[in-house]
Protein backbone atom coordinates (compact mmCIF):
# COMPACT_ATOMS: atom_id res chain seq x y z
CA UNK A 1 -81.43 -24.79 33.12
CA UNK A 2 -82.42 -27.28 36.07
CA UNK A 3 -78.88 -27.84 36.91
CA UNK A 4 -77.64 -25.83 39.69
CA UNK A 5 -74.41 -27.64 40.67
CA UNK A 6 -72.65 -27.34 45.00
CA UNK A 7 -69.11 -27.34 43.61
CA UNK A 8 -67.67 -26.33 40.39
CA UNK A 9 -64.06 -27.60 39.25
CA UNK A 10 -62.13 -26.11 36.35
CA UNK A 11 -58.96 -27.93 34.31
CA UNK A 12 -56.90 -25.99 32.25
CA UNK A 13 -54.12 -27.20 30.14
CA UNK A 14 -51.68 -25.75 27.89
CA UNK A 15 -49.25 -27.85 26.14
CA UNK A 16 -46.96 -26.33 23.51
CA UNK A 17 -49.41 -23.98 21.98
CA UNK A 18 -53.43 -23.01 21.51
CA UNK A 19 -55.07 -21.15 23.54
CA UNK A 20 -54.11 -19.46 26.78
CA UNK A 21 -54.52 -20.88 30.48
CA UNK A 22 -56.29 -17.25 30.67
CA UNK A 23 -58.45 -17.75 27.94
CA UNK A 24 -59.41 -21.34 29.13
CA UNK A 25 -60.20 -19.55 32.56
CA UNK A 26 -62.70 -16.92 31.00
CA UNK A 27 -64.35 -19.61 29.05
CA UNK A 28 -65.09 -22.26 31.87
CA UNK A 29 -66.32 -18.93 33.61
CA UNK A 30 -68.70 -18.42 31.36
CA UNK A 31 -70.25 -21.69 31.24
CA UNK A 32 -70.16 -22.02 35.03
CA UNK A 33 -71.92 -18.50 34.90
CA UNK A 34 -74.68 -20.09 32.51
CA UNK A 35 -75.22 -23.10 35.23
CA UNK A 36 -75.86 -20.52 38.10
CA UNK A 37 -72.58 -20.98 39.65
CA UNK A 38 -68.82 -19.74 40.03
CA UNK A 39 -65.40 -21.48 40.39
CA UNK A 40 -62.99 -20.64 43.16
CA UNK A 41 -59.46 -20.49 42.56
CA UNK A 42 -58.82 -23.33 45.04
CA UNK A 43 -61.17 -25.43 42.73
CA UNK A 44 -58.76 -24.37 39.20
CA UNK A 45 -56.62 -27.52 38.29
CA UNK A 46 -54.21 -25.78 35.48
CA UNK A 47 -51.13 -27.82 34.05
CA UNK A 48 -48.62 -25.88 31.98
CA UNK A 49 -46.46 -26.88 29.39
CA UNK A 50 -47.92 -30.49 29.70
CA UNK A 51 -48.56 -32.72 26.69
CA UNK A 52 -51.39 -35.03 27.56
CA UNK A 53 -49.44 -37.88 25.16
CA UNK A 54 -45.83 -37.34 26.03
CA UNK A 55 -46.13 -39.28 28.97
CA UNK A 56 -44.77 -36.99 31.17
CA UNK A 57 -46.82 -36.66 34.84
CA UNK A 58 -49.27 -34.25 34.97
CA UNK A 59 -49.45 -33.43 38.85
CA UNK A 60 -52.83 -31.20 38.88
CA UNK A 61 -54.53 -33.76 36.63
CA UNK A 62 -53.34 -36.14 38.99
CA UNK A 63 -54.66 -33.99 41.96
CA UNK A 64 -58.07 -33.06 40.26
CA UNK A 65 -58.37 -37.33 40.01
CA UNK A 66 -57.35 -37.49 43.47
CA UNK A 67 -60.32 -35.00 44.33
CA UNK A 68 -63.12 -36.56 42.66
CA UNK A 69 -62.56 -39.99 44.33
CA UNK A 70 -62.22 -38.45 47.41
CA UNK A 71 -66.07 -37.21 47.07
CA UNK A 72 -69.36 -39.07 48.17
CA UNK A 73 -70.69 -41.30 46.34
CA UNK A 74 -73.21 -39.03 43.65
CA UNK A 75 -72.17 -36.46 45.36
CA UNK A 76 -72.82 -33.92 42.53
CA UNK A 77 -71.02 -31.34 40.52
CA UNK A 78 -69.84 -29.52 37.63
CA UNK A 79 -66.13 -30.23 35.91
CA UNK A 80 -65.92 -27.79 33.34
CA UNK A 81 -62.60 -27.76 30.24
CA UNK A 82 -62.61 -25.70 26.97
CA UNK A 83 -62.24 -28.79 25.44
CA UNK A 84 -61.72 -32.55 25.90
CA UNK A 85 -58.70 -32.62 24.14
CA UNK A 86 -57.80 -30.19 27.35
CA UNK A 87 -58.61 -33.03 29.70
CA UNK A 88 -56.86 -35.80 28.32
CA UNK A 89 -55.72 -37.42 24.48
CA UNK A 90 -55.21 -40.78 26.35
CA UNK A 91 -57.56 -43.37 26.42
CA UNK A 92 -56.42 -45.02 30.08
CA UNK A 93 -56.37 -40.79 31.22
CA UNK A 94 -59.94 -40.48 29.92
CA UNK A 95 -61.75 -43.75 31.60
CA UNK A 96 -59.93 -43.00 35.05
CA UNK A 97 -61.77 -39.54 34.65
CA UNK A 98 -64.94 -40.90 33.57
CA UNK A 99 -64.86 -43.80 36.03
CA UNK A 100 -64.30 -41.07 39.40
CA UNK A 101 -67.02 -38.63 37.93
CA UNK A 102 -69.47 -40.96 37.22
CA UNK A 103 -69.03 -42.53 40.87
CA UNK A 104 -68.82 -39.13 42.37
CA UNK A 105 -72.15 -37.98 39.82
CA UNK A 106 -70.07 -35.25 38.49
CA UNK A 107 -71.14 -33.71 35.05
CA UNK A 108 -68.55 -32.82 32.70
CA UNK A 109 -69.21 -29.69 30.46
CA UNK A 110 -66.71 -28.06 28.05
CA UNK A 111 -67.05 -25.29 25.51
CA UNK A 112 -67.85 -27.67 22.84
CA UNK A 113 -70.70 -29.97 24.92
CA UNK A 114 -71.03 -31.94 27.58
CA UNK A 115 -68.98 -35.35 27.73
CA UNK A 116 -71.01 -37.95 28.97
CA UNK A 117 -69.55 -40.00 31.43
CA UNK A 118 -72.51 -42.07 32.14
CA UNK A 119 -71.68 -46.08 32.26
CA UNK A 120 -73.30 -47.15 29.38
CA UNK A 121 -73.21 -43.66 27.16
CA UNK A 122 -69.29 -43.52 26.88
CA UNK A 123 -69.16 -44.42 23.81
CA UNK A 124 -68.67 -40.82 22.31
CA UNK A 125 -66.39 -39.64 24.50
CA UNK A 126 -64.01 -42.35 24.13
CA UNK A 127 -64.67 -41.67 20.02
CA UNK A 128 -63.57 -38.36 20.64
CA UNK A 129 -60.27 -39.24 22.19
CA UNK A 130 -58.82 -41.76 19.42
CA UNK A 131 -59.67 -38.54 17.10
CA UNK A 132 -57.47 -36.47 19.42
CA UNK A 133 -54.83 -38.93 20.39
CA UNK A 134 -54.74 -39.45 16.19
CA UNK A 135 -54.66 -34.82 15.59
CA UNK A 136 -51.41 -35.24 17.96
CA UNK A 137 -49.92 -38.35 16.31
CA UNK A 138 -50.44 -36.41 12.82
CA UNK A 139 -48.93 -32.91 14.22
CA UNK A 140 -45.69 -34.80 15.36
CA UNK A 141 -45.35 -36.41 11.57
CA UNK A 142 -45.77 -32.98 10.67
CA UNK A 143 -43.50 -30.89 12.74
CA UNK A 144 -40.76 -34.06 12.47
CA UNK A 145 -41.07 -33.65 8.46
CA UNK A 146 -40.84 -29.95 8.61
CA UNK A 147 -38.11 -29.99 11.24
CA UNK A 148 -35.72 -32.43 9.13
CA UNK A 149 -36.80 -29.93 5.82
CA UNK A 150 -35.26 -26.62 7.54
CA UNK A 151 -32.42 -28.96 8.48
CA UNK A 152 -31.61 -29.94 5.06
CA UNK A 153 -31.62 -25.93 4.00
CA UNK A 154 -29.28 -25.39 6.81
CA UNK A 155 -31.71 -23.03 8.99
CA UNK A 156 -31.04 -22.60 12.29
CA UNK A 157 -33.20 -24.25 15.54
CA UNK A 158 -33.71 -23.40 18.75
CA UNK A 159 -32.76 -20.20 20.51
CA UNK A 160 -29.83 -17.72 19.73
CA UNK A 161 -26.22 -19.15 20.18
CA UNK A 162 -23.34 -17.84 21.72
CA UNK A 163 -21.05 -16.26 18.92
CA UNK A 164 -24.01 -14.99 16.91
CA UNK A 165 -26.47 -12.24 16.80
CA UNK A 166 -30.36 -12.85 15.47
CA UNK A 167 -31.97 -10.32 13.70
CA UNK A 168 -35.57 -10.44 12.68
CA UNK A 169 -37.95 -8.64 9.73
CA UNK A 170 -41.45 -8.18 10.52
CA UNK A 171 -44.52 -7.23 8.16
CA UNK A 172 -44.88 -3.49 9.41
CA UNK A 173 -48.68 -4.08 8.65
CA UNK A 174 -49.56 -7.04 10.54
CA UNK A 175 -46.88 -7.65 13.25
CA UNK A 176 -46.14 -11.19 11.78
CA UNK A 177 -42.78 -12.31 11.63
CA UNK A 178 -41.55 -12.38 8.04
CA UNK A 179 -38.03 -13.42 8.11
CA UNK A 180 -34.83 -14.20 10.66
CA UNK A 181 -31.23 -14.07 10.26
CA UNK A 182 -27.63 -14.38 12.20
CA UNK A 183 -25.09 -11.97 12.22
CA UNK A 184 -21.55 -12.84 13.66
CA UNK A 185 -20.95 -11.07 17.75
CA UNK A 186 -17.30 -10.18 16.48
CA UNK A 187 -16.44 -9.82 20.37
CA UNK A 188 -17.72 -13.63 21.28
CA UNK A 189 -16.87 -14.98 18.36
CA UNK A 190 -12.97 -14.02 18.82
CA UNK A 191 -13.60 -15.54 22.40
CA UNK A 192 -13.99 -18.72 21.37
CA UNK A 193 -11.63 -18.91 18.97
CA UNK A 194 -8.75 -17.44 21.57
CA UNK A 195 -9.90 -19.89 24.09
CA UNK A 196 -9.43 -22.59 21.29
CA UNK A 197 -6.02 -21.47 20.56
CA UNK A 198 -4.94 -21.10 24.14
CA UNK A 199 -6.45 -24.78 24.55
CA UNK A 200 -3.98 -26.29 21.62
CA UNK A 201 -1.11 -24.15 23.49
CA UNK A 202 -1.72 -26.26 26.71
CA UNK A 203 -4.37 -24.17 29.13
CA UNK A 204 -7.20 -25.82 30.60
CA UNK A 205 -10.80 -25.18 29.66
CA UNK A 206 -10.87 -24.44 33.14
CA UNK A 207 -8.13 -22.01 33.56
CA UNK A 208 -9.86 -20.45 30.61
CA UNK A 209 -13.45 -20.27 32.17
CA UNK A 210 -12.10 -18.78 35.06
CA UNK A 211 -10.48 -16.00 33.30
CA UNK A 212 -13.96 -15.52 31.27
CA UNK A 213 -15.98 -15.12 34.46
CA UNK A 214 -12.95 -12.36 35.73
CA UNK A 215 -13.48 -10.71 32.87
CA UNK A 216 -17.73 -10.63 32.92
CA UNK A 217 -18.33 -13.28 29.99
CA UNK A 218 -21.79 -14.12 30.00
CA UNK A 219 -23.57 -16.85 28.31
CA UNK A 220 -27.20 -15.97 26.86
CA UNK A 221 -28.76 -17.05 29.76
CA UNK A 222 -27.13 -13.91 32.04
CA UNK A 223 -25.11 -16.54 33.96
CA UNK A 224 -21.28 -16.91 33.73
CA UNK A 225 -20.29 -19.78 31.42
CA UNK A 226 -18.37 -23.02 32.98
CA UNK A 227 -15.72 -25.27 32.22
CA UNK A 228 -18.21 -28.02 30.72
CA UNK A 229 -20.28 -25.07 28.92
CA UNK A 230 -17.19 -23.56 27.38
CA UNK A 231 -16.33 -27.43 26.71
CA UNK A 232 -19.91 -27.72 24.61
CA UNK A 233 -19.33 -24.09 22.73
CA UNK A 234 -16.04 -25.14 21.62
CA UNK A 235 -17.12 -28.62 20.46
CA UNK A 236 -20.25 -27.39 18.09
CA UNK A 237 -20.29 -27.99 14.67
CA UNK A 238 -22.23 -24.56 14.40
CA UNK A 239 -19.13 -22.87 15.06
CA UNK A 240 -17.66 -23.68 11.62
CA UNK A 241 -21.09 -23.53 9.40
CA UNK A 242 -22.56 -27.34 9.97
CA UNK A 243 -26.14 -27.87 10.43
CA UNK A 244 -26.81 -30.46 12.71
CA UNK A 245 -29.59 -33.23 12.56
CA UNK A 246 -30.26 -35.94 14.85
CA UNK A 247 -26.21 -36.14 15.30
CA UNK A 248 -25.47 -35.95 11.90
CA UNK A 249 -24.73 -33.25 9.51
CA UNK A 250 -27.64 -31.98 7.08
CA UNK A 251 -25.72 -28.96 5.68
CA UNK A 252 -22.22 -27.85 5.66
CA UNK A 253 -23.35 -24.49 4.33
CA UNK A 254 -26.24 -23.53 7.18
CA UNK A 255 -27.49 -20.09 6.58
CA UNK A 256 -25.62 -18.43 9.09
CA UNK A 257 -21.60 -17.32 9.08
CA UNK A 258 -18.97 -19.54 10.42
CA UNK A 259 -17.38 -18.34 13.16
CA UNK A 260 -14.18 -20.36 13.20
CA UNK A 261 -11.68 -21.81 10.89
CA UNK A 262 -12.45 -25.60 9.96
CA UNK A 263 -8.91 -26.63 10.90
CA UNK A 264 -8.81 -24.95 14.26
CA UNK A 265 -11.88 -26.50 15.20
CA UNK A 266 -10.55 -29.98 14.21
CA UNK A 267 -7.51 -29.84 16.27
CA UNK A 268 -9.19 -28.68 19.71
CA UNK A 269 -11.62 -31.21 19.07
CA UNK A 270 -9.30 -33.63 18.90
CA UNK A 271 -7.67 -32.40 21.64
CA UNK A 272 -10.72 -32.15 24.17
CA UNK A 273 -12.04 -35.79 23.15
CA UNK A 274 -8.67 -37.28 23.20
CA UNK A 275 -9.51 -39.57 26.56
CA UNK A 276 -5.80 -40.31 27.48
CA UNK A 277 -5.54 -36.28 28.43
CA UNK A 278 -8.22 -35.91 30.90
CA UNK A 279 -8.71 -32.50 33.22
CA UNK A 280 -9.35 -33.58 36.42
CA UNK A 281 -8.37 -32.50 39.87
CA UNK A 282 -6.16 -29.72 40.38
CA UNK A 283 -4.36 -27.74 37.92
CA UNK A 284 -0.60 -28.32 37.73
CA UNK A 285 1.44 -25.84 40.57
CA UNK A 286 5.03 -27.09 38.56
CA UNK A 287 5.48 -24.41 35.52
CA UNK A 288 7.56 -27.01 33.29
CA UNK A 289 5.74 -30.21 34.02
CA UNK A 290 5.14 -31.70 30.77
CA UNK A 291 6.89 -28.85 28.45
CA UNK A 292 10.60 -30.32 29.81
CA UNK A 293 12.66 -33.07 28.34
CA UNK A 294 15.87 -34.70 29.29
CA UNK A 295 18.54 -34.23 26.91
CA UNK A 296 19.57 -37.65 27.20
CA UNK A 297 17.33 -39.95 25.74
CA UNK A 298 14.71 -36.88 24.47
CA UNK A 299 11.57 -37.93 26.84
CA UNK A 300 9.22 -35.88 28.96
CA UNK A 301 10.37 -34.37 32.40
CA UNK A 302 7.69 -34.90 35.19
CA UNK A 303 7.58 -33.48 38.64
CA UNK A 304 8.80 -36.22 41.46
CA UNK A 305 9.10 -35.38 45.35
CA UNK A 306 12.69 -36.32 46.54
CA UNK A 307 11.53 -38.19 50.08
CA UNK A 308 13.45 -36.79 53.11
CA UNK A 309 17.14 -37.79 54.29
CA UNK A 310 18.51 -37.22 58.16
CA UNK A 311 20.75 -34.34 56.14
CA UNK A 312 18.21 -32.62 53.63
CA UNK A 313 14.35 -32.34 53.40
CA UNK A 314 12.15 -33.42 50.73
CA UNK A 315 11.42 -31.15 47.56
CA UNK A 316 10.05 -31.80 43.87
CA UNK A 317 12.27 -31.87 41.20
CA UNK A 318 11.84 -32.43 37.35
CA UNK A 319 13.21 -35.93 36.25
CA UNK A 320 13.45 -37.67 33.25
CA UNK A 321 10.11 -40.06 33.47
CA UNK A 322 11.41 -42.77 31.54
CA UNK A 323 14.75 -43.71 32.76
CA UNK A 324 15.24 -41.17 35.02
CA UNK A 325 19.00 -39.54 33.51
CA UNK A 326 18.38 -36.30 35.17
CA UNK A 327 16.55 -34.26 37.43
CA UNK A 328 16.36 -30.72 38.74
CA UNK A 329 14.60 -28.50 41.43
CA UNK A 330 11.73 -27.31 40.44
CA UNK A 331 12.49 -24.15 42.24
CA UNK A 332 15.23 -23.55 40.71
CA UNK A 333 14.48 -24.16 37.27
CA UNK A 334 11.04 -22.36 37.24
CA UNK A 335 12.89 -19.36 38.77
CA UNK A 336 15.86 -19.44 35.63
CA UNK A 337 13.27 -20.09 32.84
CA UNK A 338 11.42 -17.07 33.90
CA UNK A 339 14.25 -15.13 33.71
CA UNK A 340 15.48 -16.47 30.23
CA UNK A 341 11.70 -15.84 28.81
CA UNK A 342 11.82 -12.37 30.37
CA UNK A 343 15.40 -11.32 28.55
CA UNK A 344 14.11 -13.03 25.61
CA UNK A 345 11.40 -10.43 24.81
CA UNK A 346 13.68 -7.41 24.07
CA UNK A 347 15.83 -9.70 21.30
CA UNK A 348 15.48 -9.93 17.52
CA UNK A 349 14.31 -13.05 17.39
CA UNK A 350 10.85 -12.08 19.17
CA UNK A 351 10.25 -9.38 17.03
CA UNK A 352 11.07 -12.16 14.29
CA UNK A 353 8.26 -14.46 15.66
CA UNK A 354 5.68 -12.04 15.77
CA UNK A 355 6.34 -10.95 12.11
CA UNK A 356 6.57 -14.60 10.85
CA UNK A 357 3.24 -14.73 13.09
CA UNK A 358 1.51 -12.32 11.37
CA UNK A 359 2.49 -13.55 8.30
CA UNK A 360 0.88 -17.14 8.38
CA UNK A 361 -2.05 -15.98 10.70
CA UNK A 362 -4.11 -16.71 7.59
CA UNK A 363 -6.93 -12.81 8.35
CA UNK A 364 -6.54 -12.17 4.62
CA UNK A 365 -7.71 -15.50 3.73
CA UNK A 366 -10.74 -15.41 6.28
CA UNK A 367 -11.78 -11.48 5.26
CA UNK A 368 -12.00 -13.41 1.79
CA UNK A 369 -13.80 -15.85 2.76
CA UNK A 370 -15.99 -13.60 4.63
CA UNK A 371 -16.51 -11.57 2.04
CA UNK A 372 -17.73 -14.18 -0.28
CA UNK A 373 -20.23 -15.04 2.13
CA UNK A 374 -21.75 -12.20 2.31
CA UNK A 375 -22.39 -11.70 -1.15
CA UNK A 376 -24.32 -15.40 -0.79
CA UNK A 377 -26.70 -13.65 1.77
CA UNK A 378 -26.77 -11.07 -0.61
CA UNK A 379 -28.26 -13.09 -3.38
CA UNK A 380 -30.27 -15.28 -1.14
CA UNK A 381 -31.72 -11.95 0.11
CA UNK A 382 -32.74 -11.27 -3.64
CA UNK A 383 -34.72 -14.08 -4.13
CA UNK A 384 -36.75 -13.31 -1.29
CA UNK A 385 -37.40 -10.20 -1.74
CA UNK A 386 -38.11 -11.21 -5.19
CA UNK A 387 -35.56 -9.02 -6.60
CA UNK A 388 -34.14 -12.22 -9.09
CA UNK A 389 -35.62 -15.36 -9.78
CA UNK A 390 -34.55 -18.57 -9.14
CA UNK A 391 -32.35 -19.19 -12.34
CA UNK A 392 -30.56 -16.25 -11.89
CA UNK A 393 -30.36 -17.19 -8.27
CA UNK A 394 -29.18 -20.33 -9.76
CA UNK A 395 -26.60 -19.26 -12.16
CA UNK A 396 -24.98 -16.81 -9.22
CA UNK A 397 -24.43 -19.40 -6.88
CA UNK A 398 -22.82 -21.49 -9.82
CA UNK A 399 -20.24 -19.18 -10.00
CA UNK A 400 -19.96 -18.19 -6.15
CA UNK A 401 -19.55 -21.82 -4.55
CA UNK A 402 -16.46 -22.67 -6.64
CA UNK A 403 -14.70 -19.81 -5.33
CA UNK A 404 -16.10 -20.00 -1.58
CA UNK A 405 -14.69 -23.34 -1.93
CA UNK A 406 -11.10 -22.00 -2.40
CA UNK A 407 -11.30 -19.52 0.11
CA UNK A 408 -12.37 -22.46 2.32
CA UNK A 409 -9.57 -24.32 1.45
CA UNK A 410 -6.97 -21.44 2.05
CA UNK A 411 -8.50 -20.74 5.36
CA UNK A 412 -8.19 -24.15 6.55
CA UNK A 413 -4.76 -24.24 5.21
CA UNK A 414 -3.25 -22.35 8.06
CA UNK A 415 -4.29 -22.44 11.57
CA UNK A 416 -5.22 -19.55 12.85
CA UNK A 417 -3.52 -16.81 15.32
CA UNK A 418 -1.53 -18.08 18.11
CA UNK A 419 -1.96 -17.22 21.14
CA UNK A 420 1.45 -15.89 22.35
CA UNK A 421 0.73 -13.64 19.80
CA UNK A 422 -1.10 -10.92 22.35
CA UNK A 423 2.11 -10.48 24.37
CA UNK A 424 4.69 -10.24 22.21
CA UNK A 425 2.53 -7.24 20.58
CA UNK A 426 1.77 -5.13 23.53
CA UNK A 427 4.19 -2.40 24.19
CA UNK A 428 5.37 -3.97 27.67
CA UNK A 429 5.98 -7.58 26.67
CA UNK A 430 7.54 -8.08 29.92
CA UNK A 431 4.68 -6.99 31.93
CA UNK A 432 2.26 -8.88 29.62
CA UNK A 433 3.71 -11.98 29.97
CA UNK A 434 3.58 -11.46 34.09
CA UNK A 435 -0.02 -10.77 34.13
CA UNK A 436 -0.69 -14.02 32.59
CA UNK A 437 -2.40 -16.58 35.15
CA UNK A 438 -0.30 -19.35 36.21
CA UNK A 439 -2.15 -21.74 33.38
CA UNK A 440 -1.28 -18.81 30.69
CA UNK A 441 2.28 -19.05 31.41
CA UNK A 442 2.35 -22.65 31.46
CA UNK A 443 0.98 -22.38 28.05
CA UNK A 444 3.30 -19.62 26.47
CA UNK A 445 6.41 -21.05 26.93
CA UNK A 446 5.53 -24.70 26.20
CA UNK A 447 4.30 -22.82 22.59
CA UNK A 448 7.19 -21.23 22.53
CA UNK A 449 10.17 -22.64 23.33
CA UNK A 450 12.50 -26.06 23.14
CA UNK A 451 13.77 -26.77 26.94
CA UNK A 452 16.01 -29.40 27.65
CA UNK A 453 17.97 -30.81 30.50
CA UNK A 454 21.35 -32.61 30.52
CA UNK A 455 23.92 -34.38 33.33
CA UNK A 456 24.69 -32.07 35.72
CA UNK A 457 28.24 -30.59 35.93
CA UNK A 458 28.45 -28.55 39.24
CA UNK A 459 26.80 -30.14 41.82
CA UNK A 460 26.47 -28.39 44.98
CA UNK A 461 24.01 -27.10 48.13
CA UNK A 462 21.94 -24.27 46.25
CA UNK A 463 23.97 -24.43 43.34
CA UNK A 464 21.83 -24.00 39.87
CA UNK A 465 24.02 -25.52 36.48
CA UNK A 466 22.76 -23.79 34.10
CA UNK A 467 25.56 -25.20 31.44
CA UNK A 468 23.59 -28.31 31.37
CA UNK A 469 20.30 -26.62 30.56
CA UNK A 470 19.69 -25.94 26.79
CA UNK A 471 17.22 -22.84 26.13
CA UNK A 472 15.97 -22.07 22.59
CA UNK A 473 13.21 -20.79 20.47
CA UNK A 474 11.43 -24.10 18.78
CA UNK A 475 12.77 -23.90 15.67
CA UNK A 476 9.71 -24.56 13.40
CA UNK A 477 8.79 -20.91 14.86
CA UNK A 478 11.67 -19.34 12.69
CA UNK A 479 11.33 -21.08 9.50
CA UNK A 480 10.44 -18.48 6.50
């Protein structure tokens, strides 16, 4: 070879795939070592995870263009690529390149031949690029069809979710990965749907995040999980079974197990895209606000500072938001609510709560439903393994969907385990309810109980009427 170039360059791309920026490095060494020459690493122009049609910015490409008109006029050299298709699949890309290395008299070499940059000889080179720029064009129609094709089967994209675990079957004799399936993470799957529940009962989502990151709940990346991530896990469609397209629903029977009842799901995302309830700013300090009502004309109770006399200070009280009938310290309110809810855990009509609880919390109807699921993955993992064919696939799924359905429809009949259900089971009740966070609390007794306030009858410095405060259990809570 007569060629014996100063300067050697080197451009390495990898996009989504192909061949290593290693293996592009050993092969542009190897043709540099045929010229008589080397590359340094200062001279190695590598662009990673870089499509060369998206039209994202490739910065080194940029640079190596930058360092070619910077040269001499035929100033000499040696580009070298594994292949064009490395250097660019654009045709404004590929006569920028051509235009600085045939000013600079740069020869470009890849693995495959040289591409002549030569005005006048372009011809090929610019042949070569429509094929290439056409290869991507086809491999998008390609992965787009097969992409919309697993959606339709309800297989799951992307990488593992929070709430699931992925398993995966490999051929012992080659390595290659046969097969992959979800199982459900029992522990973060009955996180999400507590923090669902404790939503509907009146908590924040970020009252709720903060009491996952005390407790070391950890999204898949390692990192703890935020209000607007818990937000997004609690809004999926994956967590009830849906396989999700573009935005719309491909499959409401995805191959992997539901995680959460259909009807729960509805209702807390009703309740987090319901605009006219947004969570901003700081969390409410008043226990009641909200869960109050005046026991004159029935509306809410909100908190409202009392401004400052020359005789008495200001301080917040609860009063009656729409015409203002009555009002109360907030003080002293919060302070005899706590103590009602405290006396109220040691009576009957607790213990008859929890059992009328346990009786609509609706676990018999999910194990069922469960259950029948798993005997689906049973008989889809049959016909892969070859065990049955596809009629008898066929003729089992006939007779399983019909009663999937039902259990289905039982589930979503009921609405899952409430959340003051926790404390009135632990042996303490008392000291359960006390440990709750401010939010928690806020949240229990607004599930819980009917609070209303009527005209006061002793009036008074410091003096609490408690006659004119009715207390109760909400009575849809102790129907049979």
């Amino acid at each position: 070879m007569t060629f014996t170039p100063a300067f050697t360059w080197a451009y390495l791309r990898l996009s989504y795939g192909g061949k290593s920026l290693a293996g592009q490095l050993a092969d542009c060494t190897k043709l540099a070592t045929g010229y008589g020459t080397s590359i340094t690493e200062g001279n190695v122009f590598r662009d990673s995870d870089r499509s060369a049609t998206s039209g994202v910015r490739r910065e080194r490409f940029e640079a190596l263009i930058e360092t070619l008109n910077a040269l001499p006029r035929k100033h000499g050299g040696l580009l070298l690529a594994y292949k064009q298709d490395r250097l660019e699949r654009d045709s404004g890309d590929l006569e920028r390149l051509m235009e600085a290395c045939d000013r600079a008299g740069v020869k470009v070499l890849t693995g495959f031949g040289e591409v002549v940059v030569t005005l006048g000889a372009r011809t090929p080179a610019r042949i070569n690029s429509a094929l290439g720029r056409g290869e991507s064009e086809n491999t998008k129609v390609r992965v787009r069809d097969e992409l919309a094709k697993n959606a339709q089967a309800g297989k799951a994209h992307g990488r593992e979710s929070f709430g699931w675990d992925r398993h995966y079957e490999f051929d012992p004799r080659t390595g290659k990965k046969l097969r992959s399936w979800e199982t459900v993470n029992t522990y973060e799957a009955d996180l999400l749907n507590s923090a669902a529940r404790r939503h509907l009962a009146g908590e924040t989502l970020r009252s709720i995040a903060a009491d996952w990151a005390a407790k070391k709940v950890r999204g898949r990346m390692g990192a703890a999980i935020t209000r607007q991530q818990l937000k997004q896990l609690l809004l999926r469609e994956r967590n009830v079974g849906w396989r999700i397209h573009h935005g719309q629903v491909a499959n409401r029977e995805a191959q992997w197990p539901a995680i959460m009842d259909e009807s729960l799901w509805s209702q807390v995302c009703a309740l987090i895209n319901d605009r006219r309830q947004p969570e901003r700013g700081r969390p409410r300090e008043a226990l009641l606000s909200g869960t109050v009502l005046c026991g004159v004309c029935g509306a809410v109770c909100r908190v409202f500072t009392k401004g400052a006399t020359r005789t008495a200070a200001s301080r917040k009280v609860y009063q009656c938001q729409a015409k203002m009938c009555t009002s109360r310290s907030v003080i002293m309110l919060d302070e005899w609510v706590l103590g009602q809810v405290e006396d109220w855990m040691c009576t009957a009509e607790a213990d008859r709560v929890l059992a009328l609880a346990h009786g609509h919390d609706g676990a018999a109807s999910l194990a069922e439903l469960n259950r029948l699921r798993a005997k689906k993955a049973t008989y889809e993992d049959r016909l892969f393994r070859e065990v049955i064919d596809e009629e008898g696939f066929g003729r089992a799924m006939a007779a399983l969907r019909p009663q999937i359905a039902a259990a289905e429809a039982a589930v979503s009949a009921v609405s899952g385990r409430p959340s003051y259900v926790d404390v009135l089971e632990a042996d303490d009740r008392v000291a359960a309810f006390l440990e709750l966070n401010h939010e928690r609390r806020r949240a229990f007794i607004r599930e819980l109980f009917d609070i209303r306030v009527g005209i006061v009858i002793r009036r008074g410095p410091g003096v609490f009427c408690e006659e004119s405060v009715a207390f109760a259990t909400r009575k849809d809570l102790l129907a049979s």
